[in-house]
N, C-alpha and C. Protein backbone atom coordinates (compact mmCIF):
# COMPACT_ATOMS: atom_id res chain seq x y z
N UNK A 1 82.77 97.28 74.16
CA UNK A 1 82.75 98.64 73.70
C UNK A 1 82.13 99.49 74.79
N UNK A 2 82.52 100.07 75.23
CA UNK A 2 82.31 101.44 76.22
C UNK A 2 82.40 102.78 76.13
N UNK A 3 81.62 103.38 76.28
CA UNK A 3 81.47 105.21 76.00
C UNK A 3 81.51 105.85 77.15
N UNK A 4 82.06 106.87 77.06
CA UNK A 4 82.35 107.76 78.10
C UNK A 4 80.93 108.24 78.39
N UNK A 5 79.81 108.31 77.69
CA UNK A 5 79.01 109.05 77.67
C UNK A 5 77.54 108.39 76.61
N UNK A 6 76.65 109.08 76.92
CA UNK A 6 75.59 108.59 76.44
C UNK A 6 76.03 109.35 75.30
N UNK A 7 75.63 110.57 75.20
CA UNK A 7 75.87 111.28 74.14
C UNK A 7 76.53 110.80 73.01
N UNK A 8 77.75 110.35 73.22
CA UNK A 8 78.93 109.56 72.56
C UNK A 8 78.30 108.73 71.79
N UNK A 9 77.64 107.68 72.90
CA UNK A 9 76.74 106.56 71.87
C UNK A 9 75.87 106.92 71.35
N UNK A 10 75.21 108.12 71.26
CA UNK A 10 74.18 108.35 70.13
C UNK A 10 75.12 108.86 68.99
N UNK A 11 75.69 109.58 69.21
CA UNK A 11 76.75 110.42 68.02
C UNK A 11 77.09 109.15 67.35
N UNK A 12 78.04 108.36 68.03
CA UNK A 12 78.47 107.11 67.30
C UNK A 12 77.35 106.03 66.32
N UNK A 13 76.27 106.00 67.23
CA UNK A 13 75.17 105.49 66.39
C UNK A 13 74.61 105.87 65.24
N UNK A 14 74.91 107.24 65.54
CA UNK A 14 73.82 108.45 64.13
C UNK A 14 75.09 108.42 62.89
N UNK A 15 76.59 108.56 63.40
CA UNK A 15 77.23 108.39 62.35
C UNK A 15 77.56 107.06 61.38
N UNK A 16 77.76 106.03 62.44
CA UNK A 16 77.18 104.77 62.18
C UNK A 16 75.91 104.25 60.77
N UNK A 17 75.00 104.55 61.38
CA UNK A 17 73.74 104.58 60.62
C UNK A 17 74.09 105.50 59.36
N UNK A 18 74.26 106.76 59.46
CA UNK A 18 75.14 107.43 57.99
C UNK A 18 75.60 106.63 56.86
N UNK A 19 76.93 105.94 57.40
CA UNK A 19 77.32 105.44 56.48
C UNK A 19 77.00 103.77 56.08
N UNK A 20 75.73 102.73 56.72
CA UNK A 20 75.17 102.19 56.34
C UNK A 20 74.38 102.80 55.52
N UNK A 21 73.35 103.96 55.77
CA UNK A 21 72.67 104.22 54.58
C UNK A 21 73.41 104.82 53.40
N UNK A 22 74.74 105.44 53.23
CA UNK A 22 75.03 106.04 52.12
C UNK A 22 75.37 104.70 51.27
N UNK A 23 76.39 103.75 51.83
CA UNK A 23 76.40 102.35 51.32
C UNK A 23 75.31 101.26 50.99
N UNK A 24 74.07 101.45 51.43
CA UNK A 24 73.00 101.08 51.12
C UNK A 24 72.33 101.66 49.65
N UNK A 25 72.38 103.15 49.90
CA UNK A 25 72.19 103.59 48.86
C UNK A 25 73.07 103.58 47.36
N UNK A 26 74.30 103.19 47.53
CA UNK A 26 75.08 102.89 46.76
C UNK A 26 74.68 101.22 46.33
N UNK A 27 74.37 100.59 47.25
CA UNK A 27 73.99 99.35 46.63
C UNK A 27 72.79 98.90 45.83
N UNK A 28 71.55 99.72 46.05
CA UNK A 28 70.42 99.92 45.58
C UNK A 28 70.62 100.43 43.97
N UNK A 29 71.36 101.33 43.86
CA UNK A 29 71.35 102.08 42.71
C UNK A 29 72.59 101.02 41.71
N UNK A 30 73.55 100.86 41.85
CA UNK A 30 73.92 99.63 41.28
C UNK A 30 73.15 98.47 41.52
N UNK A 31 72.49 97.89 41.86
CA UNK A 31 71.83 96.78 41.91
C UNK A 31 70.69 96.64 41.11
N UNK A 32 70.15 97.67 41.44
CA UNK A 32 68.43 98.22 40.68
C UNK A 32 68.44 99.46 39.64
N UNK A 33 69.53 100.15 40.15
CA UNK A 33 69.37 101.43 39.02
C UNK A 33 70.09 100.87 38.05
N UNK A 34 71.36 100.58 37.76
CA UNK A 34 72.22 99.75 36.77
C UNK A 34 72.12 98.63 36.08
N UNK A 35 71.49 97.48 37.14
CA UNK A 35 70.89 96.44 36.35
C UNK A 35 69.08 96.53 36.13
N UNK A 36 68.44 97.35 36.22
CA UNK A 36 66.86 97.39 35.87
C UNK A 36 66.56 98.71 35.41
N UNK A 37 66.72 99.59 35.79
CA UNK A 37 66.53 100.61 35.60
C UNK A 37 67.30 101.74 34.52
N UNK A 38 68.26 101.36 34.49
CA UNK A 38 69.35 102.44 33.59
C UNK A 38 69.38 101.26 32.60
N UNK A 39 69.37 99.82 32.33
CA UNK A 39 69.91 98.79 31.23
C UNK A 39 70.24 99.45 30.24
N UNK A 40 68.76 100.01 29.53
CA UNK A 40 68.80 100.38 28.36
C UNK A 40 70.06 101.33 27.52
N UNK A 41 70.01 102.40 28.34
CA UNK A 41 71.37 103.33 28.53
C UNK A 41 72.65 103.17 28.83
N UNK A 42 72.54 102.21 29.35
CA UNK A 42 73.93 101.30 29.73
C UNK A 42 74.36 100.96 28.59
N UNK A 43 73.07 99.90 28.01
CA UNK A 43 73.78 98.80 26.93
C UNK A 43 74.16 99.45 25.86
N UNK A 44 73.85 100.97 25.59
CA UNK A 44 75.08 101.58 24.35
C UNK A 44 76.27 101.39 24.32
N UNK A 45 77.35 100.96 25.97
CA UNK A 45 78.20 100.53 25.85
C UNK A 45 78.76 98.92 26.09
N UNK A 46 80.24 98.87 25.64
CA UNK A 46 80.33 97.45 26.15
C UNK A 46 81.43 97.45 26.95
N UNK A 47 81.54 96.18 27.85
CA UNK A 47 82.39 96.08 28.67
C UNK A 47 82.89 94.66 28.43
N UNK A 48 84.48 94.12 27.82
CA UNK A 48 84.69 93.05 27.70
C UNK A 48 83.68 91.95 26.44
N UNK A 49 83.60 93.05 25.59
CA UNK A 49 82.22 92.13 24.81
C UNK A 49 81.28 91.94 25.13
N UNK A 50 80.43 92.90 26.27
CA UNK A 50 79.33 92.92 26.60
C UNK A 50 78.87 93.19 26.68
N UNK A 51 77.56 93.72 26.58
CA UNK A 51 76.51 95.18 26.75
C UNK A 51 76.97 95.41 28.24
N UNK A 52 77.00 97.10 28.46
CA UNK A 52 77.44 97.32 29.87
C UNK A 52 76.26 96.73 31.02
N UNK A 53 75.10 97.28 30.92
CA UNK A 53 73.75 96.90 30.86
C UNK A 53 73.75 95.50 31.80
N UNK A 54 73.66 94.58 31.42
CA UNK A 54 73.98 93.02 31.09
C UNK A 54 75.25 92.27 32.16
N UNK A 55 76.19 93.65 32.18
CA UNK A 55 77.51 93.01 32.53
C UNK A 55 77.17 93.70 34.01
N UNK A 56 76.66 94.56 34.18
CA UNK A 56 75.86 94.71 35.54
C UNK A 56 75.36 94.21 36.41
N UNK A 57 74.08 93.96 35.75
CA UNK A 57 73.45 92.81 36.25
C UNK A 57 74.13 91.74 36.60
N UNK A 58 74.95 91.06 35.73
CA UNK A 58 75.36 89.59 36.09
C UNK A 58 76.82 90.44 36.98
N UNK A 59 77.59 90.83 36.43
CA UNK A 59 79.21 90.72 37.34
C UNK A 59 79.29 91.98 38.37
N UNK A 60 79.51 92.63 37.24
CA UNK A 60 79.60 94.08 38.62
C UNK A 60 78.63 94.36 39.11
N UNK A 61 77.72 94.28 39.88
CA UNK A 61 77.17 94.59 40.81
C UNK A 61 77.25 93.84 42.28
N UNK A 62 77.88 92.21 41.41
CA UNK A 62 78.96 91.48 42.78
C UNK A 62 80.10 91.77 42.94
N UNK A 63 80.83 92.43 41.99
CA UNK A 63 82.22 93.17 42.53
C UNK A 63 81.77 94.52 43.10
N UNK A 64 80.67 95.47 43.44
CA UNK A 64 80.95 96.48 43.49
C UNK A 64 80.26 95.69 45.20
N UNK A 65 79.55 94.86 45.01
CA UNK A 65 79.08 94.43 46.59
C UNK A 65 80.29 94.01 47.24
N UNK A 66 81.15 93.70 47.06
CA UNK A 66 82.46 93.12 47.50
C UNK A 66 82.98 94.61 47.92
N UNK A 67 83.13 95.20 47.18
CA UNK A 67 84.08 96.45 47.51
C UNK A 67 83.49 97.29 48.63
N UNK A 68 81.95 97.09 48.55
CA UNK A 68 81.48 97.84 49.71
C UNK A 68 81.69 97.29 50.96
N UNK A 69 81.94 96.32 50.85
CA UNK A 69 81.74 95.34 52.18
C UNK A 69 83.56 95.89 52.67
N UNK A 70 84.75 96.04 51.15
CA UNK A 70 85.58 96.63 52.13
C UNK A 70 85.62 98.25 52.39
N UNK A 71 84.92 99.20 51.70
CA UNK A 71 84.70 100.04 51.96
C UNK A 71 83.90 100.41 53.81
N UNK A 72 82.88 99.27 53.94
CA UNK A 72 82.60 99.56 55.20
C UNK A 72 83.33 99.20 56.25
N UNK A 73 84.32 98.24 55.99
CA UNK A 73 85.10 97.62 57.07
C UNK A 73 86.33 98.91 57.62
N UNK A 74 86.64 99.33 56.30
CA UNK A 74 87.66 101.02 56.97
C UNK A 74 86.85 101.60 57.34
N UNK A 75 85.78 102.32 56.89
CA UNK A 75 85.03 103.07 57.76
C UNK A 75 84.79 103.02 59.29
N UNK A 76 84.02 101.64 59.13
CA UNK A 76 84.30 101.37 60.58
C UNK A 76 85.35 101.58 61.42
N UNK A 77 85.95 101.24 61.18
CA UNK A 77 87.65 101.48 61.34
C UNK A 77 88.09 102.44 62.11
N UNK A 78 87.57 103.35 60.94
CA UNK A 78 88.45 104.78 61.12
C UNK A 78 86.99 105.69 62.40
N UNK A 79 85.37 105.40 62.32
CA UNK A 79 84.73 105.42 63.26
C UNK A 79 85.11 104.95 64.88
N UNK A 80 85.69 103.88 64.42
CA UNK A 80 86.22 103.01 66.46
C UNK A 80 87.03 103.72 66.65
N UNK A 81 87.74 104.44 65.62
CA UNK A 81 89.41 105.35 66.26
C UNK A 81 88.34 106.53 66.45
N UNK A 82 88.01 107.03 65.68
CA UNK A 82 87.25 108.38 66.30
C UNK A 82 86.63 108.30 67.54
N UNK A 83 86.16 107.69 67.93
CA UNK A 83 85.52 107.39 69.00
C UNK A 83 85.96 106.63 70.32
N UNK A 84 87.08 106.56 70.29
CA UNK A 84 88.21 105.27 70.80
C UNK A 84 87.41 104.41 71.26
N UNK A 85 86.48 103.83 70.17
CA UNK A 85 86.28 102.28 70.76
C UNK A 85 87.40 101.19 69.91
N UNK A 86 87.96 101.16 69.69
CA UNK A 86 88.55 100.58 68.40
C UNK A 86 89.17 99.28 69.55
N UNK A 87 89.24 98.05 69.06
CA UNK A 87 89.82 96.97 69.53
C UNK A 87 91.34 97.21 69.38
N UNK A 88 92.30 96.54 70.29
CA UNK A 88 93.78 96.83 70.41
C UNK A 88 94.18 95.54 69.78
């Protein structure tokens, strides 16, 4: 990976870092806000016969970790094209 410019690589870094933390923060709050924190409020509903609450904790919060992982992989993505570092 090569930059025309220093500059470049900080820009690229700072946007970089962006969207680890917005995806971080998305994982925190499903992880901890959904399964510990919100339960209670959750579990008024159900999902599949389950308190939503519950179904958090245990399932979706590993499908929503899955999705981030492809959510960051386009990002990235579409970051290497912005930046033309992108592998050919």
């Amino acid at each position: 990976m090569a930059f025309e410019s220093k500059e470049q690589a900080q820009a690229y870094w700072k946007e970089n870092l962006s969207i680890m933390g917005s995806l971080l923060a998305i994982w925190f709050l499903v992880s901890y806000g959904a399964g510990v924190l919100f339960v209670d409020a959750l579990n008024q509903f159900q999902l599949g016969g389950f308190k939503l609450g519950f179904w958090f904790s245990q399932q979706g919060s590993i499908y929503i970790f899955v999705a981030l992982i492809f959510v960051y992989v386009y990002k990235m993505n579409a970051l290497d094209r912005k930046f033309n570092v992108h592998e050919d």
